[in-house]
PDB file of N, CA and C in Angstrom:
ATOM      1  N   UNK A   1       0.846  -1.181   0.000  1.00  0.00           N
ATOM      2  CA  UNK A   1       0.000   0.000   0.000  1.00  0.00           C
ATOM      3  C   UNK A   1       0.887   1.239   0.000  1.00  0.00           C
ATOM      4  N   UNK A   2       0.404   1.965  -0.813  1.00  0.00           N
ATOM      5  CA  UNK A   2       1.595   3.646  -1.010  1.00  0.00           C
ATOM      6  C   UNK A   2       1.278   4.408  -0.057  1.00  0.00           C
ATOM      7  N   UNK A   3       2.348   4.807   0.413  1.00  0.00           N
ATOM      8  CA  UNK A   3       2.004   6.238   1.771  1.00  0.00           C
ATOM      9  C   UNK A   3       1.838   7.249   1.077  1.00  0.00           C
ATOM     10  N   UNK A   4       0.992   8.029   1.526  1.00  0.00           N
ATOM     11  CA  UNK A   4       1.017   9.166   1.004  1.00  0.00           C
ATOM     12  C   UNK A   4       0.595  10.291   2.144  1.00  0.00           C
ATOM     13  N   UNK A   5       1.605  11.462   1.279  1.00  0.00           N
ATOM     14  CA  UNK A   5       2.183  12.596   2.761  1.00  0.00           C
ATOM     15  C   UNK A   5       0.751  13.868   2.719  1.00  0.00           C
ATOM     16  N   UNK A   6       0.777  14.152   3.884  1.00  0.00           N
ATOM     17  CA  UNK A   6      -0.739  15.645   4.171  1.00  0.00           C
ATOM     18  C   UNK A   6       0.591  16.722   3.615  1.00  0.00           C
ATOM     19  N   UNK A   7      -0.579  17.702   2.888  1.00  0.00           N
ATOM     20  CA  UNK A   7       0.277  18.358   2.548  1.00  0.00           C
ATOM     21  C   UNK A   7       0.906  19.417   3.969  1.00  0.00           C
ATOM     22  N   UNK A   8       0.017  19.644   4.532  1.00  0.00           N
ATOM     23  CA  UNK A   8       0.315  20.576   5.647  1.00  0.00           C
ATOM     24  C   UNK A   8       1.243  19.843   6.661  1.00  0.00           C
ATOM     25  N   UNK A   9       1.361  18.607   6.692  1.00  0.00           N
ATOM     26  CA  UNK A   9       2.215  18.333   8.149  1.00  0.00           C
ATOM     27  C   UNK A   9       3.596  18.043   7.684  1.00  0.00           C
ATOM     28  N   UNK A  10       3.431  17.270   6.198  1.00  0.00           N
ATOM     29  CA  UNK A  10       4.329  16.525   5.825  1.00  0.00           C
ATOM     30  C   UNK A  10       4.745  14.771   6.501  1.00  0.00           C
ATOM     31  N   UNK A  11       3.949  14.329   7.024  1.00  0.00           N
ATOM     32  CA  UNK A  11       3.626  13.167   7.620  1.00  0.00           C
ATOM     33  C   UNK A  11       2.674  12.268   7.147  1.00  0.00           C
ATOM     34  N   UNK A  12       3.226  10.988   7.352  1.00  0.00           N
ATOM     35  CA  UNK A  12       2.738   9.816   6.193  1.00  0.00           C
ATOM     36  C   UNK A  12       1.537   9.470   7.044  1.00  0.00           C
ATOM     37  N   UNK A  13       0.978   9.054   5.742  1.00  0.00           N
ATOM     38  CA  UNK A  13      -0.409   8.508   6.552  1.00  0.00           C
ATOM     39  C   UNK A  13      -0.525   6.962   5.987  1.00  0.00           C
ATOM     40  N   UNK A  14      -0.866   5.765   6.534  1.00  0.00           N
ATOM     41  CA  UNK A  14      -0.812   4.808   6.607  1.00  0.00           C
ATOM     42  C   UNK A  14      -2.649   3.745   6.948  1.00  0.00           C
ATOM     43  N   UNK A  15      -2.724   2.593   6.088  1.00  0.00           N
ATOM     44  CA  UNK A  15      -3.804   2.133   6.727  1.00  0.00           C
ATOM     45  C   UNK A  15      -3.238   0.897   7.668  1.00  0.00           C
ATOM     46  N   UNK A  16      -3.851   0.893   8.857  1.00  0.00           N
ATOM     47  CA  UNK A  16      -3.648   0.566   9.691  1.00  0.00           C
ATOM     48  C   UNK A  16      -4.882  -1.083  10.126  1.00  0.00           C
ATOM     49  N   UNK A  17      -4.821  -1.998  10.305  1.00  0.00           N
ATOM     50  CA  UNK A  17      -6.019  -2.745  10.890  1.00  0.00           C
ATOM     51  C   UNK A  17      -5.478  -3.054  12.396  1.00  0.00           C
ATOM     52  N   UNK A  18      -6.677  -3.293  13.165  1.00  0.00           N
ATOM     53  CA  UNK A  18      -6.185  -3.225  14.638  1.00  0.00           C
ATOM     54  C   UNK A  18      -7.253  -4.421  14.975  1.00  0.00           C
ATOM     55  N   UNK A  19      -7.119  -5.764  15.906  1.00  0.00           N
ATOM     56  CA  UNK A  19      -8.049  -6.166  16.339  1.00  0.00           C
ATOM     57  C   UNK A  19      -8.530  -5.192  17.018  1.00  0.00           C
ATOM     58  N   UNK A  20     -10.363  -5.692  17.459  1.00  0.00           N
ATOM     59  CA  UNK A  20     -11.098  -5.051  17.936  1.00  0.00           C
ATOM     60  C   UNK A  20     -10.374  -5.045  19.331  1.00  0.00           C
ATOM     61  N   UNK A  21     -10.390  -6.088  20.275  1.00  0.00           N
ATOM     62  CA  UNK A  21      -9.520  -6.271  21.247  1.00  0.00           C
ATOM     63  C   UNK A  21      -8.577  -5.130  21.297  1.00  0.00           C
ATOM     64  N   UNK A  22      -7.723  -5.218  20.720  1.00  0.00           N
ATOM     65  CA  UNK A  22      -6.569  -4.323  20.690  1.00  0.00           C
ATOM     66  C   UNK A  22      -6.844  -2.704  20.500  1.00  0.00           C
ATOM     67  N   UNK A  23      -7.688  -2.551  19.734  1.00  0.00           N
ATOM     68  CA  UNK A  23      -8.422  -1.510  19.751  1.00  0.00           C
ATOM     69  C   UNK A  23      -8.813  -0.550  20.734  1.00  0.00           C
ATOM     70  N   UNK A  24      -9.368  -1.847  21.694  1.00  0.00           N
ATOM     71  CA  UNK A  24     -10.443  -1.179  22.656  1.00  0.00           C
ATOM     72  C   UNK A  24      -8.975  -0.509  23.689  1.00  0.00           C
ATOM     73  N   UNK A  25      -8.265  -1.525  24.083  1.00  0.00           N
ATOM     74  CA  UNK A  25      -7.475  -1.062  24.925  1.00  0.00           C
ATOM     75  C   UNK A  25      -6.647  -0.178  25.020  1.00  0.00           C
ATOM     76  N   UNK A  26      -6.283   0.383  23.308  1.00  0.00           N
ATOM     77  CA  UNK A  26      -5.111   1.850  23.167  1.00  0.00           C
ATOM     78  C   UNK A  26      -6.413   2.409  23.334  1.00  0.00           C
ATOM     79  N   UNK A  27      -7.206   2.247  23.021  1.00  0.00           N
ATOM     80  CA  UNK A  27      -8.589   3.789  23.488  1.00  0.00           C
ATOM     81  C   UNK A  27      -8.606   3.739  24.582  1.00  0.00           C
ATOM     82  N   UNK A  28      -8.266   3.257  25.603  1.00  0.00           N
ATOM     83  CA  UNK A  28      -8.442   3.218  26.780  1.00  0.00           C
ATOM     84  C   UNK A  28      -7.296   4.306  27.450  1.00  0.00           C
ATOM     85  N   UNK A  29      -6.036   3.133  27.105  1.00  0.00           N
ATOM     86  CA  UNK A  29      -5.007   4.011  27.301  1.00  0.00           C
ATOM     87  C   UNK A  29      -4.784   5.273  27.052  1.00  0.00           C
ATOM     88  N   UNK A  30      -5.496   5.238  25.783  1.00  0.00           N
ATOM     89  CA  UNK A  30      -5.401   6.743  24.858  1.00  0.00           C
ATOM     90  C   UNK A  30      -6.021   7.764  25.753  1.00  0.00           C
ATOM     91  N   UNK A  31      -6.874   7.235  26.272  1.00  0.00           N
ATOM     92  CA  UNK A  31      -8.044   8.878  26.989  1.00  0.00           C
ATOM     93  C   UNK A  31      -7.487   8.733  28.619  1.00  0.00           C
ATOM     94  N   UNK A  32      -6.824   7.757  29.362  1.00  0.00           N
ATOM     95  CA  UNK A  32      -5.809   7.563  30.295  1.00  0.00           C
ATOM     96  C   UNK A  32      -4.445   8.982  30.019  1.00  0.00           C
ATOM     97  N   UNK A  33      -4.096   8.656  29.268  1.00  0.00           N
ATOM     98  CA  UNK A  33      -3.237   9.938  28.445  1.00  0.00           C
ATOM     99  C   UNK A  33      -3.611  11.246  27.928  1.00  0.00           C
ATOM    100  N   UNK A  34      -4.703  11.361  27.950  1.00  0.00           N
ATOM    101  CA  UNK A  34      -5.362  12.675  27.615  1.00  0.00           C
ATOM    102  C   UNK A  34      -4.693  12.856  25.850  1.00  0.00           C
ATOM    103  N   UNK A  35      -4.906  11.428  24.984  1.00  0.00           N
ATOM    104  CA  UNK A  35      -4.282  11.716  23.877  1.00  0.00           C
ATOM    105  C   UNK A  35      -5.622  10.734  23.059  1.00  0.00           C
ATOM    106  N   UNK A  36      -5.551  11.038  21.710  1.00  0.00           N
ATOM    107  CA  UNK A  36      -6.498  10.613  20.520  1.00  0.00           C
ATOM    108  C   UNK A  36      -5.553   8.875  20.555  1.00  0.00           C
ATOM    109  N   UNK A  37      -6.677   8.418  19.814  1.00  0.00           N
ATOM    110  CA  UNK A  37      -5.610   6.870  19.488  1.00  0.00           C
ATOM    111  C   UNK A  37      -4.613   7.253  18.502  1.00  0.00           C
ATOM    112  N   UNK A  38      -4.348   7.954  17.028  1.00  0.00           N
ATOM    113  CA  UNK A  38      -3.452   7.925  16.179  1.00  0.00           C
ATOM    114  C   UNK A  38      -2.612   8.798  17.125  1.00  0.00           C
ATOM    115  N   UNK A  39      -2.537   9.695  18.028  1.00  0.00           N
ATOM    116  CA  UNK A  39      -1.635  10.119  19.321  1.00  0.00           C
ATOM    117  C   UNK A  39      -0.966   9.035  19.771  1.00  0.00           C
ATOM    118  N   UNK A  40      -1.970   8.282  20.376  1.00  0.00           N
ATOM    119  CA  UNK A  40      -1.288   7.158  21.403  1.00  0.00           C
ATOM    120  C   UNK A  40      -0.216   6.220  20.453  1.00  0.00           C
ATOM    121  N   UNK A  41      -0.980   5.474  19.549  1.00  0.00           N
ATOM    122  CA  UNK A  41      -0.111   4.645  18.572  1.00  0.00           C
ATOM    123  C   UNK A  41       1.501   5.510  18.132  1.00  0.00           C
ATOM    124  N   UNK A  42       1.207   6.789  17.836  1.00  0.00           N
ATOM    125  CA  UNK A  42       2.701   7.238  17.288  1.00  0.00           C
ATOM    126  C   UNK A  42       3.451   7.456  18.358  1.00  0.00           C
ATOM    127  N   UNK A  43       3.294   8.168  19.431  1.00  0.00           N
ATOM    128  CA  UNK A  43       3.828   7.918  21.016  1.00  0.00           C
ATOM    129  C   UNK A  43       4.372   6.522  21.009  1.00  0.00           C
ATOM    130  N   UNK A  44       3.644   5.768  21.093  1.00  0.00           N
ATOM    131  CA  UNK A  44       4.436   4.164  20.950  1.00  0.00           C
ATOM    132  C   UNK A  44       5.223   3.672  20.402  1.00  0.00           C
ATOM    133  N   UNK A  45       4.909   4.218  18.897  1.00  0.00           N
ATOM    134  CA  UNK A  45       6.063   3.544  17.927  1.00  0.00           C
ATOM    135  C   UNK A  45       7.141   4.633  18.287  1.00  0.00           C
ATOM    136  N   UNK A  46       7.016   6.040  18.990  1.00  0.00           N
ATOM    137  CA  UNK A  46       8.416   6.776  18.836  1.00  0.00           C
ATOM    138  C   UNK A  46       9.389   6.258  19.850  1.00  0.00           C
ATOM    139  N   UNK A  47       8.697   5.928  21.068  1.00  0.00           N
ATOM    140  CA  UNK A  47       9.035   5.749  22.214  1.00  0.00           C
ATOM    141  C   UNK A  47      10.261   4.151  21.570  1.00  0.00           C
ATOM    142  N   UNK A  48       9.260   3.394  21.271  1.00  0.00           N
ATOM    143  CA  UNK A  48       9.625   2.068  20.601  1.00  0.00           C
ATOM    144  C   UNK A  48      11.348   2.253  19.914  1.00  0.00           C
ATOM    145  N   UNK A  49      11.180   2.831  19.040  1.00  0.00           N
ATOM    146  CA  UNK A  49      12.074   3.491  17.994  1.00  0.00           C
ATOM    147  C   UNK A  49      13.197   4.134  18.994  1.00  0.00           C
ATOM    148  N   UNK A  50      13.143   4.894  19.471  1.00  0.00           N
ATOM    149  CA  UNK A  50      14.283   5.632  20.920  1.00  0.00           C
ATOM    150  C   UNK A  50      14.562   4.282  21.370  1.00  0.00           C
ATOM    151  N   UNK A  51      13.473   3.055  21.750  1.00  0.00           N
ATOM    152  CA  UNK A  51      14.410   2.545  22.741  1.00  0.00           C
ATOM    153  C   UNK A  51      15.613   1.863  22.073  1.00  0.00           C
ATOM    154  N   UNK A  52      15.014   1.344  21.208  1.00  0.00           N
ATOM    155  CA  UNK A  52      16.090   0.493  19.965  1.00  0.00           C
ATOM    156  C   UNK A  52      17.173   1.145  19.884  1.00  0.00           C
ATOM    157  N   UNK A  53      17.228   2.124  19.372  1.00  0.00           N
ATOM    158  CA  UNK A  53      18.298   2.738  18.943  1.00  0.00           C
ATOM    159  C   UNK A  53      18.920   2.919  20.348  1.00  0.00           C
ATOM    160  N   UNK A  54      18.652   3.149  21.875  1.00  0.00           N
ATOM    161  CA  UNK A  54      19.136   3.265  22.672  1.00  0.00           C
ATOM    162  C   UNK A  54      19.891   2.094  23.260  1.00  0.00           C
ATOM    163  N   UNK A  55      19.422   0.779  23.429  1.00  0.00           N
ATOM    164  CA  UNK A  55      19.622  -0.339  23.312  1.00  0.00           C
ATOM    165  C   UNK A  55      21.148  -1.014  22.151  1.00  0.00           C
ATOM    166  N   UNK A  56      20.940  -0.305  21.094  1.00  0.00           N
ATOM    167  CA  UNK A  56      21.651  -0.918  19.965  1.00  0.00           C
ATOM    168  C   UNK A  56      22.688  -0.281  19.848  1.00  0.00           C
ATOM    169  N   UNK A  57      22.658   1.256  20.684  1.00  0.00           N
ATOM    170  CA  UNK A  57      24.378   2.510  20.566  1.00  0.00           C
ATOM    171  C   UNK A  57      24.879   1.823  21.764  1.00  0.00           C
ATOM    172  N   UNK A  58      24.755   0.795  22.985  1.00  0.00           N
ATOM    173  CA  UNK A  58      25.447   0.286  24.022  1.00  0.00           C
ATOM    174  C   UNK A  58      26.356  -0.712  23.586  1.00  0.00           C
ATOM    175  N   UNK A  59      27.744  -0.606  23.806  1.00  0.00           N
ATOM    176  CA  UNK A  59      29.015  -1.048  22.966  1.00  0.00           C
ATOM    177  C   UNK A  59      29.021  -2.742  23.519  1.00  0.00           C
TER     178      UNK A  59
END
């Protein structure tokens, strides 16, 4: 599937499927956080992404 960028943010937009399950619970989390779900999800993957790379620069 092709990403394609908003013109205003410059940020990819992606389709996403989520079990329902899985679903329910970042909405949960999400309003726990005072954040939208596509909030919560990118929070995750950034957080995710930092740790790796934090993890992977230790000699």
């Amino acid at each position: 599937m092709p990403k394609e960028t908003t013109e205003n943010s410059g940020k990819k937009q992606i389709l996403l499927r989520l079990s329902p399950t899985l679903w329910k619970e970042l909405a949960g989390w999400a309003e726990d956080d005072f954040r939208s779900i596509n909030g919560q999800i990118e929070y995750l993957l950034t957080e995710c992404v930092r740790q790796r790379k934090k993890a992977n620069a230790k000699p």
